[in-house]
N, C-alpha and C. Protein backbone atom coordinates (compact mmCIF):
# COMPACT_ATOMS: atom_id res chain seq x y z
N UNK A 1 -25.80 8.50 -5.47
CA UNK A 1 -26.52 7.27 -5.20
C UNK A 1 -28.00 7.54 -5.47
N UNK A 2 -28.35 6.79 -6.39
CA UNK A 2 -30.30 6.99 -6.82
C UNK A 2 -30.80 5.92 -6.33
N UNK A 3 -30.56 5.59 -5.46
CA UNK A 3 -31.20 4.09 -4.93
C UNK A 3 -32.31 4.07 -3.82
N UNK A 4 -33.11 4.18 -3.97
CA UNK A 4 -34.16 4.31 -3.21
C UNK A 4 -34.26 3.74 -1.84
N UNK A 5 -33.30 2.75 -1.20
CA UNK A 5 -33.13 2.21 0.15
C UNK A 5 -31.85 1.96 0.12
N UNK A 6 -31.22 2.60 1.58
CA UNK A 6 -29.86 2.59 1.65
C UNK A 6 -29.85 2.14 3.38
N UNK A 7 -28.79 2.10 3.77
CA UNK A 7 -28.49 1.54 4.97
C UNK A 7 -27.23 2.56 5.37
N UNK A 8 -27.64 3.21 6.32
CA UNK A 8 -25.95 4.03 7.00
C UNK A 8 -25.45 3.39 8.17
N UNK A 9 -24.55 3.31 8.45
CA UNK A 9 -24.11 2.39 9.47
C UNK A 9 -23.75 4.02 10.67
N UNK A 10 -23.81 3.60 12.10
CA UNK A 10 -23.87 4.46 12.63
C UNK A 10 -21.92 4.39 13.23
N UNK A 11 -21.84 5.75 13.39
CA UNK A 11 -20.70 5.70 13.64
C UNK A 11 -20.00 5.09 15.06
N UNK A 12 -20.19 5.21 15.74
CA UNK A 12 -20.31 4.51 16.98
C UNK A 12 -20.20 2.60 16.97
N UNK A 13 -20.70 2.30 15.66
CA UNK A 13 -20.24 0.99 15.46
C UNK A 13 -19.15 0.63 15.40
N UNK A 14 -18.43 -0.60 15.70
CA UNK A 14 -17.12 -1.22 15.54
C UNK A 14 -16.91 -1.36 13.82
N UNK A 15 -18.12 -1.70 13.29
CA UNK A 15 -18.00 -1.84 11.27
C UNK A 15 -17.98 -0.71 10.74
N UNK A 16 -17.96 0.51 11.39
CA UNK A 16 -18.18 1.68 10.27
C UNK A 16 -16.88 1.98 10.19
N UNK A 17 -15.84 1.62 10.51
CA UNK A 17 -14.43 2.16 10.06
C UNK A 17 -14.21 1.27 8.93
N UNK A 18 -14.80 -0.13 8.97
CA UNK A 18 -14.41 -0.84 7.70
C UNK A 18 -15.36 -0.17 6.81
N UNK A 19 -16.64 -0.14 6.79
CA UNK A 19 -17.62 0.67 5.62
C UNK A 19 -16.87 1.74 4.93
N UNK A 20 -15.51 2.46 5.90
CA UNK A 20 -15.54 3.69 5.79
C UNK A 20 -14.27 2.99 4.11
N UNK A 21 -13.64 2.04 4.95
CA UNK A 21 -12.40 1.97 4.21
C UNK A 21 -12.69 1.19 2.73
N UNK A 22 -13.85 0.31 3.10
CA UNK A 22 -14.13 -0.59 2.00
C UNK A 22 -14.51 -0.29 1.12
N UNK A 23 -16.01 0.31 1.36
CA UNK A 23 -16.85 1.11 0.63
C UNK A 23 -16.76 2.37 0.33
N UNK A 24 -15.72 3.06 0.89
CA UNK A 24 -15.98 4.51 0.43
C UNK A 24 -16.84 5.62 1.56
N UNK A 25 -17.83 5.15 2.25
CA UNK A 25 -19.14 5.22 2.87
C UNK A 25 -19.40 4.87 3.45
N UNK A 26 -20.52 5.96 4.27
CA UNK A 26 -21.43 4.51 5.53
C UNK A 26 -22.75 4.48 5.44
N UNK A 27 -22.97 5.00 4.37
CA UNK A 27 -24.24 4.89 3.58
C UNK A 27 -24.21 4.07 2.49
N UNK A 28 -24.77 2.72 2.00
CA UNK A 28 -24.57 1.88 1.38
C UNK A 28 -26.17 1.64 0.58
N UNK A 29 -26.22 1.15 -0.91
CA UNK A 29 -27.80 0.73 -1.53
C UNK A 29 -27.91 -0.42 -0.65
N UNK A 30 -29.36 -0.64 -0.85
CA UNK A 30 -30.04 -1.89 -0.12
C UNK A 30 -31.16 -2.41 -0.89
N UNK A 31 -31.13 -3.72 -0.94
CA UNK A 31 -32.16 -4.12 -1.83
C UNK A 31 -33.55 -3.90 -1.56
N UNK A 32 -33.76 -3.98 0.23
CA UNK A 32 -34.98 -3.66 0.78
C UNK A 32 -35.09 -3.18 1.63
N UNK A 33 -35.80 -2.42 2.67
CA UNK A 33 -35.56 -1.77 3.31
C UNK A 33 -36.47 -2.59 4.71
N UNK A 34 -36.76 -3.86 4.36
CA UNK A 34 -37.65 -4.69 5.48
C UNK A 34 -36.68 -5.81 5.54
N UNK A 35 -35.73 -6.35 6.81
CA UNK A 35 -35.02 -7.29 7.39
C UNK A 35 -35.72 -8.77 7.04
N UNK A 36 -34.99 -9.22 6.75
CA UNK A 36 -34.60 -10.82 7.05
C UNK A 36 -34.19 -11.80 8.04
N UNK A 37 -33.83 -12.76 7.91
CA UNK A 37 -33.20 -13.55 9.13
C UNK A 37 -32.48 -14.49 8.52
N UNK A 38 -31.34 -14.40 8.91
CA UNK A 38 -30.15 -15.41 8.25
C UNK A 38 -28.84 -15.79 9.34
N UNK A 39 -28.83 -17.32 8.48
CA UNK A 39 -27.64 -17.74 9.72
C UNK A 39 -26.07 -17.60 9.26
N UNK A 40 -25.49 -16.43 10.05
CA UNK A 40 -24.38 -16.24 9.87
C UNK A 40 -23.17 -16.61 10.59
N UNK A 41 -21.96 -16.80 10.15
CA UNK A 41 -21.16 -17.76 11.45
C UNK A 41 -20.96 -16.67 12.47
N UNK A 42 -21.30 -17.54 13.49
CA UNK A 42 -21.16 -16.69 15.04
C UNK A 42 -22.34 -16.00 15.32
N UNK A 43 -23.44 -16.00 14.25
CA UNK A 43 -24.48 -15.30 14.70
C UNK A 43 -26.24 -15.90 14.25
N UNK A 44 -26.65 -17.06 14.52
CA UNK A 44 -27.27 -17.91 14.55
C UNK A 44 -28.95 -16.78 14.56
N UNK A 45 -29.76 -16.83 13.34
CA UNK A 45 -30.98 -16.05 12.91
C UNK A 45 -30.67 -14.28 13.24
N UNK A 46 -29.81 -13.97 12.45
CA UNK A 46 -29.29 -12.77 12.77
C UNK A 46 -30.07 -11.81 11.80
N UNK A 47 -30.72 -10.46 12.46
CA UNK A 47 -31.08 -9.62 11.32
C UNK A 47 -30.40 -9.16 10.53
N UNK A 48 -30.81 -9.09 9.08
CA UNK A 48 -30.14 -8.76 8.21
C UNK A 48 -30.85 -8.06 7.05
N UNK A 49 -30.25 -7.09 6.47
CA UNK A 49 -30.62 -6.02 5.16
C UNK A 49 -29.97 -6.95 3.66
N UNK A 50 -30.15 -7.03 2.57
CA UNK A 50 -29.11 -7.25 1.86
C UNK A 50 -28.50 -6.25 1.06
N UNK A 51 -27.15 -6.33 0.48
CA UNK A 51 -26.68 -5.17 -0.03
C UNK A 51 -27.32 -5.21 -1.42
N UNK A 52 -27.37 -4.09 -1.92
CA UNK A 52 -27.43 -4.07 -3.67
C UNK A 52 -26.34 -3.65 -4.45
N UNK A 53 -25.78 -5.39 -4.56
CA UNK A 53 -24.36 -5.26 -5.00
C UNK A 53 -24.18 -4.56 -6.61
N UNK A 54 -25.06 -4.68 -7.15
CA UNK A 54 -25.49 -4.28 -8.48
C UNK A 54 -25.46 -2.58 -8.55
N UNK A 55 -25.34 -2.14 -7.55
CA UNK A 55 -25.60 -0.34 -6.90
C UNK A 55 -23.79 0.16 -6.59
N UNK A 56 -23.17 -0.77 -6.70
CA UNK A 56 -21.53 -0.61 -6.24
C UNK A 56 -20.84 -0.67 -7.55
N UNK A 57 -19.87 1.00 -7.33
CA UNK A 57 -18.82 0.67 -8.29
C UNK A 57 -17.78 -0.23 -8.52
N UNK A 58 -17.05 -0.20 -9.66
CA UNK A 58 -16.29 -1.56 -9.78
C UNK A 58 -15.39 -1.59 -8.64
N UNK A 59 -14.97 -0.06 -8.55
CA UNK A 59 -13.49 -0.27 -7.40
C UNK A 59 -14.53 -0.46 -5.74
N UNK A 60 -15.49 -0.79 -5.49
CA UNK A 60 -16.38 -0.69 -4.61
C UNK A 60 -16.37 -2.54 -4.64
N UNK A 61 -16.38 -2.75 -5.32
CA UNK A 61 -16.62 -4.03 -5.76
C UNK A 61 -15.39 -5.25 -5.11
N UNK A 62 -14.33 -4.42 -6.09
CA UNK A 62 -13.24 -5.09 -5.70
C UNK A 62 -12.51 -4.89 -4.45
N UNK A 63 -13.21 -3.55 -3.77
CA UNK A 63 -12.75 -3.57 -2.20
C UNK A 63 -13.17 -4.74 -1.35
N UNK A 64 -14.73 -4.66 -1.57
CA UNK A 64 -15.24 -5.65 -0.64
C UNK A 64 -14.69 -7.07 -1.11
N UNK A 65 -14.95 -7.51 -2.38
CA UNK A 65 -14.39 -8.98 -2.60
C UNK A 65 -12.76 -9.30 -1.70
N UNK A 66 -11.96 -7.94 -1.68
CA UNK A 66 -10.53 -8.36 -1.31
C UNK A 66 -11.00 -8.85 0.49
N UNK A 67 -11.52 -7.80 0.80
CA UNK A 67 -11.71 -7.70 2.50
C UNK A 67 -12.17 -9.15 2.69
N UNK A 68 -13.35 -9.31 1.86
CA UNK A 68 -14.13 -10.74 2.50
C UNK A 68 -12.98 -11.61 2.41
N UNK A 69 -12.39 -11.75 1.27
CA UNK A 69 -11.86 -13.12 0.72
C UNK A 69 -10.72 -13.18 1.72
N UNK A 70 -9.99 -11.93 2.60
CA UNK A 70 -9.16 -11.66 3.82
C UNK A 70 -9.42 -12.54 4.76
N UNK A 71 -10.53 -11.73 4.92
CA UNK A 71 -11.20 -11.94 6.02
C UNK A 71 -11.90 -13.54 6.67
N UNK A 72 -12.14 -14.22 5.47
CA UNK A 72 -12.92 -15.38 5.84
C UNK A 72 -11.91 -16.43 5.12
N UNK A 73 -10.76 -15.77 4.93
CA UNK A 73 -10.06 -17.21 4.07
C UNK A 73 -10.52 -17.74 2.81
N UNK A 74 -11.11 -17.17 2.09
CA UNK A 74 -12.12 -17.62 0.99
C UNK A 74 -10.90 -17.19 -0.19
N UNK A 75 -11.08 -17.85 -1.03
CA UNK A 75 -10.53 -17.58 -2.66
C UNK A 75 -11.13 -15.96 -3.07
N UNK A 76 -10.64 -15.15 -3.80
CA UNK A 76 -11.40 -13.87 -4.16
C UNK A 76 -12.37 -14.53 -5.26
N UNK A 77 -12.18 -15.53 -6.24
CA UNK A 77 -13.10 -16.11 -7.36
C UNK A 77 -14.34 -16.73 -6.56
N UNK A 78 -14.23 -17.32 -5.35
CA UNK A 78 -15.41 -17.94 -5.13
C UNK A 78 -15.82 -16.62 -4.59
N UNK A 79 -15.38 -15.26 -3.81
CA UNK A 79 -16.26 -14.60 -3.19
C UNK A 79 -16.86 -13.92 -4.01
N UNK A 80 -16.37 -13.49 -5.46
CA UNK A 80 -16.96 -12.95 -6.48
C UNK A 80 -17.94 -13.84 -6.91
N UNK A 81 -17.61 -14.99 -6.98
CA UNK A 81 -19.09 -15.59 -7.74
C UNK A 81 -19.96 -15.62 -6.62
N UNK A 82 -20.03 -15.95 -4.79
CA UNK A 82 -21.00 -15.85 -4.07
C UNK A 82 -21.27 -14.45 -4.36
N UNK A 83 -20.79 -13.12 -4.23
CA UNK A 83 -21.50 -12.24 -4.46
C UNK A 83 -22.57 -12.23 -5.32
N UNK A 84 -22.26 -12.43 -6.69
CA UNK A 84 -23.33 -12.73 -7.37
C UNK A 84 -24.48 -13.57 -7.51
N UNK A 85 -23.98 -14.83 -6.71
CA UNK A 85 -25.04 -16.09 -6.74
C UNK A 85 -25.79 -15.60 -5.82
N UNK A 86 -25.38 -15.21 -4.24
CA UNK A 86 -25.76 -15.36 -3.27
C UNK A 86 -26.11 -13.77 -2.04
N UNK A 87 -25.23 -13.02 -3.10
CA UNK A 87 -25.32 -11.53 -2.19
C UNK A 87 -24.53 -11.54 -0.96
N UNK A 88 -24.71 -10.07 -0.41
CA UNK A 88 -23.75 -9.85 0.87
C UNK A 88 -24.66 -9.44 1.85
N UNK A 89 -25.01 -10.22 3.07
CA UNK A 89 -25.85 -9.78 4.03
C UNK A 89 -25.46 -8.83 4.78
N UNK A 90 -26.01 -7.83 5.49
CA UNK A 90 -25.41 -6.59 5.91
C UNK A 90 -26.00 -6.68 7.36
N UNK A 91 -25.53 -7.27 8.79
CA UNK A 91 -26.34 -7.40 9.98
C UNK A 91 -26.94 -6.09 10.27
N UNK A 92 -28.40 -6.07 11.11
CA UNK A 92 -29.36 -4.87 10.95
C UNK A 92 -28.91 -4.10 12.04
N UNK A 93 -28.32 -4.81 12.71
CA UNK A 93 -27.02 -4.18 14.28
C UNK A 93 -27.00 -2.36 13.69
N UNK A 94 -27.16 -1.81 14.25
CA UNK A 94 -26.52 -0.48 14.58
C UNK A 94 -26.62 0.48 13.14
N UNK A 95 -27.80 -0.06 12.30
CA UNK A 95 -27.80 0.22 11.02
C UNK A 95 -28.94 1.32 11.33
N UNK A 96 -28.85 2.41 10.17
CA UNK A 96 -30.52 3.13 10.18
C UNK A 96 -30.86 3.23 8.23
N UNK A 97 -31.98 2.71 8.67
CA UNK A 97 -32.51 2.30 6.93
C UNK A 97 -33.17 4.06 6.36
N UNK A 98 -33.20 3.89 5.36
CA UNK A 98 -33.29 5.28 4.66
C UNK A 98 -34.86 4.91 3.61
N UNK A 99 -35.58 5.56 3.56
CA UNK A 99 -36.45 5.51 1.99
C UNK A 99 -36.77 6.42 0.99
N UNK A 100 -36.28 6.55 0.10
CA UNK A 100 -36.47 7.53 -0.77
C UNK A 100 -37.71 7.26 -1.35
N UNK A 101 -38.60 8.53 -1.62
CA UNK A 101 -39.79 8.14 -2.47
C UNK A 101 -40.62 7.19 -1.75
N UNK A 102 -41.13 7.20 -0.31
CA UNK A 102 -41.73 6.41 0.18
C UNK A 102 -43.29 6.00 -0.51
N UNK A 103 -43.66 7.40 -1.29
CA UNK A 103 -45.02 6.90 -2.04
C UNK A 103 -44.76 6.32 -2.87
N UNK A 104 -44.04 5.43 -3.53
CA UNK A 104 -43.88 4.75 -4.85
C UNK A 104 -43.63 3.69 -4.10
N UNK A 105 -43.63 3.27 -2.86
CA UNK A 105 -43.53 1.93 -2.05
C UNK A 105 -44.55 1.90 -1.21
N UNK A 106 -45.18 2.24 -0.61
CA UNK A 106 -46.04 2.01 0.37
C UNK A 106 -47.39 2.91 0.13
């Protein structure tokens, strides 16, 4: 992984067994390494990282599309095209952000 901001999910979380199964990992790319706020169902201005889906292999790819599209009842075609339109928010819950190369950012 050459990605300069990543997100590890801590083990002790209830999501890191899925990270573990989905992704491969519980260290994941991140587009930024400074939170957001987004409304997610059940979790109304929730912090959030986004993933850098563009940083995931194909079979990385097609894990997560299967899980979501499981998971939320969604078609796998629409979750593939929201991935791309719209990205995958990653809640900042129990996460620890990483920076590689902090002088080339700050």
């Amino acid at each position: 992984m050459t990605k300069d901001f990543t997100a590890t999910i801590s083990e002790k979380s209830e999501r890191a067994e899925m990270w573990q199964t989905v992704l491969g990992d519980k260290t994941i790319p991140i587009r930024s390494p400074i939170p957001t706020k987004a409304n997610l169902p059940g979790k109304p201005a929730a912090s959030i990282y986004e993933m850098d889906i563009e940083s995931l292999t194909g079979e990385q790819r097609e894990k997560l599309i299967d899980y979501l599209a499981e998971r939320f009842g969604i078609p796998k075609a629409e979750v593939a095209h929201d991935l791309d339109e719209v990205g995958c928010p990653i809640l900042a819950e129990d996460i620890i952000v990483t920076i590689q190369n902090p002088q080339k950012w700050f």
